[in-house]
N, C-alpha and C. Protein backbone atom coordinates (compact mmCIF):
# COMPACT_ATOMS: atom_id res chain seq x y z
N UNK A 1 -33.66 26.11 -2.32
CA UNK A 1 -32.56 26.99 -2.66
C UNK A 1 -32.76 28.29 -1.91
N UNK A 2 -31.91 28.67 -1.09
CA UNK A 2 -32.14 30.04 -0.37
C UNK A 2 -31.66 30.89 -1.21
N UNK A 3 -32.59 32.22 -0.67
CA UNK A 3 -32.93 33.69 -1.62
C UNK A 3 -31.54 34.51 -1.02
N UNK A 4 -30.60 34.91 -1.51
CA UNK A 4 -29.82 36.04 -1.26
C UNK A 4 -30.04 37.24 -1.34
N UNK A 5 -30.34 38.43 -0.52
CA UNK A 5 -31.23 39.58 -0.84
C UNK A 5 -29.95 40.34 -1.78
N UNK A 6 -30.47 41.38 -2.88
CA UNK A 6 -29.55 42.10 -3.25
C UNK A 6 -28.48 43.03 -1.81
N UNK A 7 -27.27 43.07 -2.55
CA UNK A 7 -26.39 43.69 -1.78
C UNK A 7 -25.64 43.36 -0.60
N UNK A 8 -25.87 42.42 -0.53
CA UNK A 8 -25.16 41.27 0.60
C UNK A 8 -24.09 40.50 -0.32
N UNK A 9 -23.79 40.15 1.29
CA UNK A 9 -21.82 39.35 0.50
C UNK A 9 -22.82 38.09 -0.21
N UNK A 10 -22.14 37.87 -1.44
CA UNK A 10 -22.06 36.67 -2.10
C UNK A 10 -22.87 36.69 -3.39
N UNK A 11 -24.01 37.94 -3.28
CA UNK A 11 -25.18 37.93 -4.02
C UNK A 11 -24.50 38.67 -5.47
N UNK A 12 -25.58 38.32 -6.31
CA UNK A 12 -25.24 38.94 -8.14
C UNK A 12 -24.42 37.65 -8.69
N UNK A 13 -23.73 38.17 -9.76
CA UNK A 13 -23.30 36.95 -10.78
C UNK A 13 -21.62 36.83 -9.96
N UNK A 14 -20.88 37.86 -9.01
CA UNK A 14 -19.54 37.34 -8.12
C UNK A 14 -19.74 36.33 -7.38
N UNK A 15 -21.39 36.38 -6.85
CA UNK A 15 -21.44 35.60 -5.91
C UNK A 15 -21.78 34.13 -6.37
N UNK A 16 -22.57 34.32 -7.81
CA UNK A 16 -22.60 32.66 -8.04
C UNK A 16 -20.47 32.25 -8.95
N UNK A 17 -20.23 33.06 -8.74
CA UNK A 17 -18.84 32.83 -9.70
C UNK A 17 -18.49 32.08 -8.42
N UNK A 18 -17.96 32.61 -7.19
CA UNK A 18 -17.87 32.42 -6.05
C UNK A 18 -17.95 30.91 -5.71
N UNK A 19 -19.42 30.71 -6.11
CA UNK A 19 -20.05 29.24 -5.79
C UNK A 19 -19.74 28.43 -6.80
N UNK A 20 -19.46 28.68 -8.01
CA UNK A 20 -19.46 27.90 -8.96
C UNK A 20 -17.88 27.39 -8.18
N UNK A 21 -17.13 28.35 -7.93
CA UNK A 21 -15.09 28.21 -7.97
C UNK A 21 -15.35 27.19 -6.36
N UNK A 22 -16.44 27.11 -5.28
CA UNK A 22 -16.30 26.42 -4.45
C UNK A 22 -16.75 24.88 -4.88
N UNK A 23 -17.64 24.73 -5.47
CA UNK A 23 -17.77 23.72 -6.02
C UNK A 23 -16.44 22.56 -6.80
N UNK A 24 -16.21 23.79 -7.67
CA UNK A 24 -14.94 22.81 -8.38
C UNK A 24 -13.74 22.57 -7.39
N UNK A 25 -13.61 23.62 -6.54
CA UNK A 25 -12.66 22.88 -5.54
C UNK A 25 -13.09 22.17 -4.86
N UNK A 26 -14.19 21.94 -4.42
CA UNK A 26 -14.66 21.24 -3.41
C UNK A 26 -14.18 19.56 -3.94
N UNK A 27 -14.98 19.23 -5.66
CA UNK A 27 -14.53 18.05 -6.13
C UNK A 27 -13.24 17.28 -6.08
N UNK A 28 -12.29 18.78 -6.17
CA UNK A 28 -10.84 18.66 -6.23
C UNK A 28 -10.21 18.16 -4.90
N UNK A 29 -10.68 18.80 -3.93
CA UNK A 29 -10.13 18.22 -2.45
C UNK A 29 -11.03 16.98 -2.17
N UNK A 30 -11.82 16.54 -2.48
CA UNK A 30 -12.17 15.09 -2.35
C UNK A 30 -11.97 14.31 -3.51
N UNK A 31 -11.58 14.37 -4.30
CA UNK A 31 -10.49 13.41 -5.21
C UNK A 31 -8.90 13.89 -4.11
N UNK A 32 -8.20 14.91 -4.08
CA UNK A 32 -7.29 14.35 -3.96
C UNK A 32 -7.07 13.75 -2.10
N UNK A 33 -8.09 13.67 -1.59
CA UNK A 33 -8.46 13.36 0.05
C UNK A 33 -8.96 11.49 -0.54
N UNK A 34 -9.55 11.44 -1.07
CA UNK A 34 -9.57 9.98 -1.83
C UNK A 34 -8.45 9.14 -2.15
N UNK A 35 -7.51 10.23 -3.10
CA UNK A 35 -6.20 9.72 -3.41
C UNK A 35 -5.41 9.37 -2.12
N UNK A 36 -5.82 9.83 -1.27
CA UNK A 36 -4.32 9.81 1.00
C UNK A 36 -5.22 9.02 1.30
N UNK A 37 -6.67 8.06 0.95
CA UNK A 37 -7.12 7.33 2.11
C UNK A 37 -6.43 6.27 2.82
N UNK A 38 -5.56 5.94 1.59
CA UNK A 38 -4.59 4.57 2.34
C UNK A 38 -3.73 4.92 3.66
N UNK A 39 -3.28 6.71 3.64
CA UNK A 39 -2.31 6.84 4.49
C UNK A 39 -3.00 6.62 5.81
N UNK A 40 -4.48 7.07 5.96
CA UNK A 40 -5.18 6.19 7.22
C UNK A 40 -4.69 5.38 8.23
N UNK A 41 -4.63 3.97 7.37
CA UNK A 41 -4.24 2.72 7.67
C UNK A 41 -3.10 3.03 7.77
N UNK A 42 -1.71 3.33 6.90
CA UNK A 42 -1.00 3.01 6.95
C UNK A 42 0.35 4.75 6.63
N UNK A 43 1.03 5.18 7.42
CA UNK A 43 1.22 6.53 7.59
C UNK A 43 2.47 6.15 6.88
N UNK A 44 3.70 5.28 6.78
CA UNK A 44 4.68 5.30 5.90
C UNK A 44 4.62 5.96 4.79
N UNK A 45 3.25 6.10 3.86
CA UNK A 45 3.20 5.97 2.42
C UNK A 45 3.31 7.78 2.77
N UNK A 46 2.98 8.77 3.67
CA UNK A 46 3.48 9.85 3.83
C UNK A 46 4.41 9.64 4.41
N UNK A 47 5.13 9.13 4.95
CA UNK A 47 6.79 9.18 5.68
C UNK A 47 7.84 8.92 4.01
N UNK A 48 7.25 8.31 3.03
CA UNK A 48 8.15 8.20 2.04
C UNK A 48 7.76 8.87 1.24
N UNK A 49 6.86 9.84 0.91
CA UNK A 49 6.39 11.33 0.40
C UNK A 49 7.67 12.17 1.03
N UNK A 50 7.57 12.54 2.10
CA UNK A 50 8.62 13.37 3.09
C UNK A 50 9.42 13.18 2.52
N UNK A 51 10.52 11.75 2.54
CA UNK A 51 11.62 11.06 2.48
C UNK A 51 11.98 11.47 1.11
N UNK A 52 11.31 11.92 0.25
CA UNK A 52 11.52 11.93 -1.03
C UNK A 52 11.78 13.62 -1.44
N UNK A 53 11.02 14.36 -0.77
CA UNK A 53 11.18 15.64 -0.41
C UNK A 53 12.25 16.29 -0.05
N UNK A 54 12.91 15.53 0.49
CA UNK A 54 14.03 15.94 1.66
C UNK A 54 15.07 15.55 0.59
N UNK A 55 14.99 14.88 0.03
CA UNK A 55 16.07 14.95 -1.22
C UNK A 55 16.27 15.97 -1.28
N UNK A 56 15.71 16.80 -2.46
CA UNK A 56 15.97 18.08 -2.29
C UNK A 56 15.73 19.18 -2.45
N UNK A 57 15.51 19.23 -0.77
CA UNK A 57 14.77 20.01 -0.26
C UNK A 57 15.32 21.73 0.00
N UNK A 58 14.71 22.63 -0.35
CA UNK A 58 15.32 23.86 0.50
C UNK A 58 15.64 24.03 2.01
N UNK A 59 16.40 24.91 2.49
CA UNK A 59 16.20 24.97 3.57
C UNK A 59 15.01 25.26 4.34
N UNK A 60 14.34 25.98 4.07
CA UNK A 60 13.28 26.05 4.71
C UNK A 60 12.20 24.71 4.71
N UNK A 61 12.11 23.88 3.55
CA UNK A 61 11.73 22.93 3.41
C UNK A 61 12.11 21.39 4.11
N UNK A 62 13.36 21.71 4.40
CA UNK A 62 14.16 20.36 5.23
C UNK A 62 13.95 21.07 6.61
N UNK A 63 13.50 22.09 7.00
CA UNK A 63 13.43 22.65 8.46
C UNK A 63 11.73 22.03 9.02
N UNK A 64 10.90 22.59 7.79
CA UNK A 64 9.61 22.04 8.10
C UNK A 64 9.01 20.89 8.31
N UNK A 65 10.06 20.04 7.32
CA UNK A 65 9.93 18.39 7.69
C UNK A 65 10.20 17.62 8.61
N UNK A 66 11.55 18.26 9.21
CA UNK A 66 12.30 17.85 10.22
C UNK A 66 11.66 17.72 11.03
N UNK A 67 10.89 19.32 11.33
CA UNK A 67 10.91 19.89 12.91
C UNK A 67 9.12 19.95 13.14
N UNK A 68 8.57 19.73 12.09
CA UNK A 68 6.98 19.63 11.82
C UNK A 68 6.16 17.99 11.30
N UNK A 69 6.64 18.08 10.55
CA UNK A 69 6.14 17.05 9.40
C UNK A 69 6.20 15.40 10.50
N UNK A 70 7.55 15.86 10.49
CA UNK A 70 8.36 13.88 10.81
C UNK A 70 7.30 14.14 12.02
N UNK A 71 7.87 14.77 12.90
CA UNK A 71 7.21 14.43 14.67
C UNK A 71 5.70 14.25 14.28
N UNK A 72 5.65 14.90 13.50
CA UNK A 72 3.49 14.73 13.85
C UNK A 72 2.92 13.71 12.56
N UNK A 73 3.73 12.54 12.02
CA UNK A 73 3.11 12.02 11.00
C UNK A 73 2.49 11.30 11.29
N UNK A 74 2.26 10.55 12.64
CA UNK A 74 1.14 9.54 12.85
C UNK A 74 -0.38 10.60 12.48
N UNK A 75 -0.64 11.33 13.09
CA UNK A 75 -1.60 12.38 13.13
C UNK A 75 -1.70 13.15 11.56
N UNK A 76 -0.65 13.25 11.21
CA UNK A 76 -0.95 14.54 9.72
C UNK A 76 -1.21 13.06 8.73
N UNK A 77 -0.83 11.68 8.47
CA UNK A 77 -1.54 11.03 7.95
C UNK A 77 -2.53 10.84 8.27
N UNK A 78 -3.37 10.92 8.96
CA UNK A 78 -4.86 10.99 9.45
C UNK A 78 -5.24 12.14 8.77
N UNK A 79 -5.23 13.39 9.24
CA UNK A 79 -5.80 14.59 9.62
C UNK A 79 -5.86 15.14 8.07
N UNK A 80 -4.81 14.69 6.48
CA UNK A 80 -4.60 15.54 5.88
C UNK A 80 -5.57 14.85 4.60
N UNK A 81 -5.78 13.71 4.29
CA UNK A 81 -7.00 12.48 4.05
C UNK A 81 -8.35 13.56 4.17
N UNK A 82 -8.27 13.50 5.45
CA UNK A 82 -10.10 13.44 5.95
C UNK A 82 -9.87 15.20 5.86
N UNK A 83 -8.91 16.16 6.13
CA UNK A 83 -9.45 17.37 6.54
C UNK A 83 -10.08 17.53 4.34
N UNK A 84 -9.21 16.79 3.47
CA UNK A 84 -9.72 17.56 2.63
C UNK A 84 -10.36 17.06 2.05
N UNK A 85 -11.27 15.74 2.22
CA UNK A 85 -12.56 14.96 2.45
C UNK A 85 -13.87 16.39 2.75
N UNK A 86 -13.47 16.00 3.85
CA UNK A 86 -14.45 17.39 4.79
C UNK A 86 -14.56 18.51 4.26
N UNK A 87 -13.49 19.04 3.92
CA UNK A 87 -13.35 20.74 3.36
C UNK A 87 -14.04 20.63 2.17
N UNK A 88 -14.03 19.26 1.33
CA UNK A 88 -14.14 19.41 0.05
C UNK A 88 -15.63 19.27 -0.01
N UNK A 89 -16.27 18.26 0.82
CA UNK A 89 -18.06 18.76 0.71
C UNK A 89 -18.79 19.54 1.74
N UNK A 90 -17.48 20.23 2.06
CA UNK A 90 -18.26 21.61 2.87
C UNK A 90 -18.40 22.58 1.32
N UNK A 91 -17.16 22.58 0.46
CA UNK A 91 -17.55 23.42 -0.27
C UNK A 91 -18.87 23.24 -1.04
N UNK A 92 -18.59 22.26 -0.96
CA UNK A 92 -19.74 21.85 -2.09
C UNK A 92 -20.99 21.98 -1.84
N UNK A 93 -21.27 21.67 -0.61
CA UNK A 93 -22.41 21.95 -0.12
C UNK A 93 -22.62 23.40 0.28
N UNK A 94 -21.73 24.52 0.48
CA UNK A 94 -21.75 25.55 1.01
C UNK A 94 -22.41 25.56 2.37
N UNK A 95 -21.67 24.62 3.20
CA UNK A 95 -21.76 24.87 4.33
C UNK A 95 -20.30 25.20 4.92
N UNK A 96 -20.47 26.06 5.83
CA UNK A 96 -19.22 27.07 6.53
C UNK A 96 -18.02 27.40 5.40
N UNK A 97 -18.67 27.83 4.29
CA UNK A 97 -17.82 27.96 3.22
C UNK A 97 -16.32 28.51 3.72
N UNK A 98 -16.58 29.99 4.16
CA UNK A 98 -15.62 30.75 4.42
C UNK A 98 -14.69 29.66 5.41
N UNK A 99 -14.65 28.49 6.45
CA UNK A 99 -13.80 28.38 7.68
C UNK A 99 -13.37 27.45 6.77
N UNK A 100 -14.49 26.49 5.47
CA UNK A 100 -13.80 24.72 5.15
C UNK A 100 -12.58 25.66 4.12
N UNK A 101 -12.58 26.67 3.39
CA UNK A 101 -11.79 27.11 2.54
C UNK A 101 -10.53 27.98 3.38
N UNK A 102 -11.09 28.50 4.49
CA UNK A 102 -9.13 28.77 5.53
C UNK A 102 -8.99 27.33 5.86
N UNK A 103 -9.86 26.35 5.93
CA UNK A 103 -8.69 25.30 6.28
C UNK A 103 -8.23 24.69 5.51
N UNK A 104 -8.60 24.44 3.78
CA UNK A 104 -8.13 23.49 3.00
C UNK A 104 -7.29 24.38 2.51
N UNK A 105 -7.15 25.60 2.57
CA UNK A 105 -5.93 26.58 2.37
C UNK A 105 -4.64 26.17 3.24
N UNK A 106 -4.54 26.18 4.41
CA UNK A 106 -3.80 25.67 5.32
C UNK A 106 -3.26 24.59 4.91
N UNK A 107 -4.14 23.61 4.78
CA UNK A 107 -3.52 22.20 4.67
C UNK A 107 -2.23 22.30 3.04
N UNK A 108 -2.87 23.22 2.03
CA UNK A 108 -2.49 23.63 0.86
C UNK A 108 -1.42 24.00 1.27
N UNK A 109 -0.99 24.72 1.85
CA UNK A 109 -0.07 25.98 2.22
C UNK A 109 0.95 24.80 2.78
N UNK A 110 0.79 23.85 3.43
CA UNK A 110 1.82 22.73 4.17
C UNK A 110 2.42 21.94 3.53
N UNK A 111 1.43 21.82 2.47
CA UNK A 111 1.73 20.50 1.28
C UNK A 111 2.99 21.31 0.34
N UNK A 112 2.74 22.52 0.09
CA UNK A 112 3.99 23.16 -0.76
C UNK A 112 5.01 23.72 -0.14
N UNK A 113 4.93 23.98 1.37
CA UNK A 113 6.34 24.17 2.04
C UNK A 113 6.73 22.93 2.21
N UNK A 114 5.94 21.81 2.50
CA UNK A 114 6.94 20.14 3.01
C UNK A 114 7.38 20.45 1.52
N UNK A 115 6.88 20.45 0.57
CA UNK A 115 7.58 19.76 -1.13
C UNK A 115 8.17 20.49 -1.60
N UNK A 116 8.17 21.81 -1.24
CA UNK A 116 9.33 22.96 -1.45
C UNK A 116 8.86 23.62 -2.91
N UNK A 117 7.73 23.38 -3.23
CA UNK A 117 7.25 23.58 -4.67
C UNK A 117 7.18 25.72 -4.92
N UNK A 118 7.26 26.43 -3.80
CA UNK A 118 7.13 27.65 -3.50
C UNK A 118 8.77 28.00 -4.20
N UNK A 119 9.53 27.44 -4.02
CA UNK A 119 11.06 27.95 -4.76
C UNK A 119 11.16 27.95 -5.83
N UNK A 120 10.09 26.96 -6.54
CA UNK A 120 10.18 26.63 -7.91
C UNK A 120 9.51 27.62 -9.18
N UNK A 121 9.75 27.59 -10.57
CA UNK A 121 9.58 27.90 -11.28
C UNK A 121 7.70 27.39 -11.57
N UNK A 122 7.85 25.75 -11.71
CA UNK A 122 6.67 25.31 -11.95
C UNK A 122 5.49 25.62 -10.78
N UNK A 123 5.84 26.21 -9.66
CA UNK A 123 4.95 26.68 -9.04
C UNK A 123 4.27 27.73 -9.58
N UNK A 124 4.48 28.67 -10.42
CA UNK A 124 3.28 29.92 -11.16
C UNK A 124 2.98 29.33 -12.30
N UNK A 125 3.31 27.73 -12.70
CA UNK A 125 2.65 27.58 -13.78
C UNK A 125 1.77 26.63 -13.60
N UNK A 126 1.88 25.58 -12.52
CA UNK A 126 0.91 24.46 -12.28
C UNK A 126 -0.24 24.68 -11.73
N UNK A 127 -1.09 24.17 -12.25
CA UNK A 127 -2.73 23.87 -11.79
C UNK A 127 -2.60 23.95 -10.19
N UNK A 128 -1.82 23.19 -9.49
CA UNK A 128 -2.22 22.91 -7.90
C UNK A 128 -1.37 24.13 -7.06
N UNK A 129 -0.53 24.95 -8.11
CA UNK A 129 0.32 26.46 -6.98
C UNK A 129 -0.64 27.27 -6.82
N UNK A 130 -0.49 28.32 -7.80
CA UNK A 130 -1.53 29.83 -7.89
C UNK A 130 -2.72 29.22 -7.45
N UNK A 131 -3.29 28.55 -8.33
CA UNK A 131 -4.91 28.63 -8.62
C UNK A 131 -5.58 28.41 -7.81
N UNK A 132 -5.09 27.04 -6.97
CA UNK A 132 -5.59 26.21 -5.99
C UNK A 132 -5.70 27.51 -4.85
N UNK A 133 -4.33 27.75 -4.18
CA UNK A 133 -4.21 28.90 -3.08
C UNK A 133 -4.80 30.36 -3.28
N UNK A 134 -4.97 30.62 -4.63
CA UNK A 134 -5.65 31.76 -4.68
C UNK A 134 -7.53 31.56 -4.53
N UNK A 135 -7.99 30.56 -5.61
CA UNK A 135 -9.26 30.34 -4.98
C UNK A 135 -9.71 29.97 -3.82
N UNK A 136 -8.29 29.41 -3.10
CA UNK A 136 -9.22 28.80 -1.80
C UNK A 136 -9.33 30.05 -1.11
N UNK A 137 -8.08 30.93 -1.16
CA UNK A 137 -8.13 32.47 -0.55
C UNK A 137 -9.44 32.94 -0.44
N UNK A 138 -9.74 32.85 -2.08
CA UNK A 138 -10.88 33.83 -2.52
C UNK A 138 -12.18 33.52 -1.96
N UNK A 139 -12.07 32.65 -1.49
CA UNK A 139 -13.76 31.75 -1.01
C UNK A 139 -13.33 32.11 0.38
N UNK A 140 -12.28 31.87 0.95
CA UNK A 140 -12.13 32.32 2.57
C UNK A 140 -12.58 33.69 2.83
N UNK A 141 -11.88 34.71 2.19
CA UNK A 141 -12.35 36.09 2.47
C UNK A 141 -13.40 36.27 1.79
N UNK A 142 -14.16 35.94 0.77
CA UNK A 142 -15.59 36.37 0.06
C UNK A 142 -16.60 35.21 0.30
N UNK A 143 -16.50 34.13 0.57
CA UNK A 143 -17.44 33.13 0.29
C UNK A 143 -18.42 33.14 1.15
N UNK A 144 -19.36 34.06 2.14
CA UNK A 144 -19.73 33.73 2.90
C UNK A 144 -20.97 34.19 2.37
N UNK A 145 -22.35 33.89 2.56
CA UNK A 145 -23.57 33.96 1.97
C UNK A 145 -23.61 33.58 0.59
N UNK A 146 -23.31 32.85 -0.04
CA UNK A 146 -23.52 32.39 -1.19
C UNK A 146 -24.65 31.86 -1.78
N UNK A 147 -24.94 31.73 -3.13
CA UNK A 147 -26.38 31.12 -3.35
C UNK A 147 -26.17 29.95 -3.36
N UNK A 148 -27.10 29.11 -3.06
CA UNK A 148 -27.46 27.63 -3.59
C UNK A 148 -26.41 27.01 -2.27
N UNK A 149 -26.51 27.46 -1.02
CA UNK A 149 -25.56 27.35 -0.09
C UNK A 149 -26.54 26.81 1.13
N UNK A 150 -26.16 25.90 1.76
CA UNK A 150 -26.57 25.16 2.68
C UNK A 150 -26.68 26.50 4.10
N UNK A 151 -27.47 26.73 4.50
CA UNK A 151 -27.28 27.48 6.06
C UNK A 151 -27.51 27.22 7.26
N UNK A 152 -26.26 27.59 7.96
CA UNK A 152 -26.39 27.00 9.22
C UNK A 152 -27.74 27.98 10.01
């Protein structure tokens, strides 16, 4: 277990809060990176995610699908599986805390403009709006030296 000296980023009881909140996301993006493994094999099962979206969708939301989503789904069914596979036992392990948490933020940030969930009401009340995007925030800009953290 590496020693965090006092007064450095991550160290005291923020910094194990820090680690504790990377951890539980970490579990969270590899359950739901578990849940897309099929899209792997087979990328429809996100083309009829989309398809279902686009029902109805905001504008900004039928713009992102259109002009983002559709063209690159051979690739974003790949990439969206494994990035939060990866992100999720980087957290866990606290390795490159701060970069795996801007990217499983990102991927976060895509998943609620394709689904348009940002217009909605149930977005400040559900588990996967605020909480998710604010902790992953919070580990991006603070997470870096953490205890009980793997170092490169």
């Amino acid at each position: 277990m590496p020693v965090v000296a006092r007064g450095r980023t991550g160290s005291g009881a923020g910094g194990l809060g820090l680690r504790l909140m990377a951890v539980m996301l970490g579990v969270f993006l590899i359950a739901t990176g578990i849940d897309k493994v099929e899209w792997l094999v087979d990328s429809s099962l996100l083309a009829q995610r989309l398809d279902a979206w686009l029902e109805g969708a905001t504008p900004v939301s039928r713009w992102y699908i259109e002009t983002l989503a559709r063209p690159g789904l051979p690739l974003f069914a790949r990439l969206v599986p494994i990035a939060e596979v990866v992100a999720g036992a980087a957290l866990i392990a606290g390795f490159w805390t701060r970069l795996a948490a801007a990217l499983a933020l990102l991927v976060a940030l895509n998943v609620h403009v394709a689904s348009g969930s940002f217009a909605e009401w149930t977005f400040l009340r559900d588990g996967l709006g605020l909480p998710v995007l604010g902790g992953l925030l919070a580990l991006a800009i603070g997470g870096s030296r953490l205890p009980i953290s793997v170092r490169q």
